[in-house]
Protein backbone atom coordinates (compact mmCIF):
# COMPACT_ATOMS: atom_id res chain seq x y z
CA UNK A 1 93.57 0.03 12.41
CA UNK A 2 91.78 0.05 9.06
CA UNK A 3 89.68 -2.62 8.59
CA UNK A 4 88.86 -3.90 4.35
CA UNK A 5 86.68 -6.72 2.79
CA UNK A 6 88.59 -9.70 0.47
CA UNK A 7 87.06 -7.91 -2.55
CA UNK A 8 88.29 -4.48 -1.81
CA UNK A 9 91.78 -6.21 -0.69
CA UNK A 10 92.07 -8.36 -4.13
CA UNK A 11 91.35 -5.07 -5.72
CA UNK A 12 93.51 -2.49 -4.32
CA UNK A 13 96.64 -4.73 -2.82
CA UNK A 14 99.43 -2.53 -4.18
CA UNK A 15 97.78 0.47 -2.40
CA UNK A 16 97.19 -1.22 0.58
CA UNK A 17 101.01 -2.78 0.73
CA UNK A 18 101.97 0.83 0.11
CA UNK A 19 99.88 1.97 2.71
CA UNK A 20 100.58 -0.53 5.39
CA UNK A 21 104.93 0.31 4.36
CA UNK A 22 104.09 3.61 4.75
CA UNK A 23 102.57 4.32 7.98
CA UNK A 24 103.77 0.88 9.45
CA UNK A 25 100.28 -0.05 10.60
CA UNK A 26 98.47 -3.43 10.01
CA UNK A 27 95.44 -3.85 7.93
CA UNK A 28 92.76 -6.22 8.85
CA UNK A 29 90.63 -8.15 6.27
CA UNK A 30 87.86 -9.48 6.38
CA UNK A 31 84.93 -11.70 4.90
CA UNK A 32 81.63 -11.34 5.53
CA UNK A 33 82.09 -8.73 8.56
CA UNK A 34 84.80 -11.34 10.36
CA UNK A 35 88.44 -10.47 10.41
CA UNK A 36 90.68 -13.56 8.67
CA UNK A 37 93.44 -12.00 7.79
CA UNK A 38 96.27 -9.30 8.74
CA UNK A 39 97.92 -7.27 5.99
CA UNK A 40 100.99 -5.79 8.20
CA UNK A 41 104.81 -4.55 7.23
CA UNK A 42 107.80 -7.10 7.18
CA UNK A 43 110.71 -6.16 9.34
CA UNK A 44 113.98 -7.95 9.22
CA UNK A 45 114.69 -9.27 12.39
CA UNK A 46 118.48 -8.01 12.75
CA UNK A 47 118.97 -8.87 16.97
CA UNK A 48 122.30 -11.19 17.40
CA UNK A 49 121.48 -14.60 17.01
CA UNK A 50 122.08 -16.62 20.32
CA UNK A 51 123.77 -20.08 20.27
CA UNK A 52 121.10 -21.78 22.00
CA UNK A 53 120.76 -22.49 25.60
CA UNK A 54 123.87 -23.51 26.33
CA UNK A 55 125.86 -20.69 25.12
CA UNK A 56 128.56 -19.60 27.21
CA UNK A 57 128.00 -22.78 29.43
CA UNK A 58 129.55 -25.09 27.47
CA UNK A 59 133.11 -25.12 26.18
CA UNK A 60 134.90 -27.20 23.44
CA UNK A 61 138.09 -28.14 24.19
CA UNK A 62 141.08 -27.34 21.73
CA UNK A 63 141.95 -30.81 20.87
CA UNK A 64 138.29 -31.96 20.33
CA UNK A 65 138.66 -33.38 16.67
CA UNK A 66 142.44 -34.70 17.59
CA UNK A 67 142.02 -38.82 17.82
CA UNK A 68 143.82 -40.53 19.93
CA UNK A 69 146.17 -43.53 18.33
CA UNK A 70 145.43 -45.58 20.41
CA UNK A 71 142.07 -45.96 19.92
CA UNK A 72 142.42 -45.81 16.29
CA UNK A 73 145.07 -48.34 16.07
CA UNK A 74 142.61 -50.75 17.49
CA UNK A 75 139.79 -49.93 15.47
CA UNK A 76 142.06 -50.25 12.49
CA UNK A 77 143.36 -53.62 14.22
CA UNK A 78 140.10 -55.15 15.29
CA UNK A 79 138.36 -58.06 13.30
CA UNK A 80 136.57 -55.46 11.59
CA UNK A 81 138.90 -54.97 9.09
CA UNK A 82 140.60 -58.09 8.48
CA UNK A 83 143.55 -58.27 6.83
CA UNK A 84 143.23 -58.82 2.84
CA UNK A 85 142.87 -62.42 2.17
């Protein structure tokens, strides 16, 4: 792993980005002989995204967002909507 100072970094980062895309090895740099920073290559993480931890454990049922009228007549009914006065 190469290792660079801040003031060689400032002064050659398009070489070093190059670099790092190229060969696909980190950079460290440093300040005052103590690594701070790594200079390393993105990568697109492209593995299939999970649902979560209950995938496949859970299932929806196919009337899920039907309402039943029953239950809205009486919220429609209740004194919560009065009738116009």
């Amino acid at each position: 792993m190469q290792i660079t100072n801040i003031s060689e970094a400032k002064a050659s980062l398009s070489f070093l980005i190059k670099q790092v895309q190229e060969t696909q090895q980190p950079i460290i740099i440093g300040k005052a002989g103590t690594p701070v920073a790594v200079l390393s290559a993105y990568s697109e993480d492209n593995s299939p995204r999970l649902g979560g931890s209950w995938e496949g454990k859970v299932k929806i049922a196919d009337d899920f967002d039907d309402t039943d009228d029953e239950i809205t007549d009486s919220f429609y009914q209740s004194s919560i909507f009065p009738d116009k006065i």
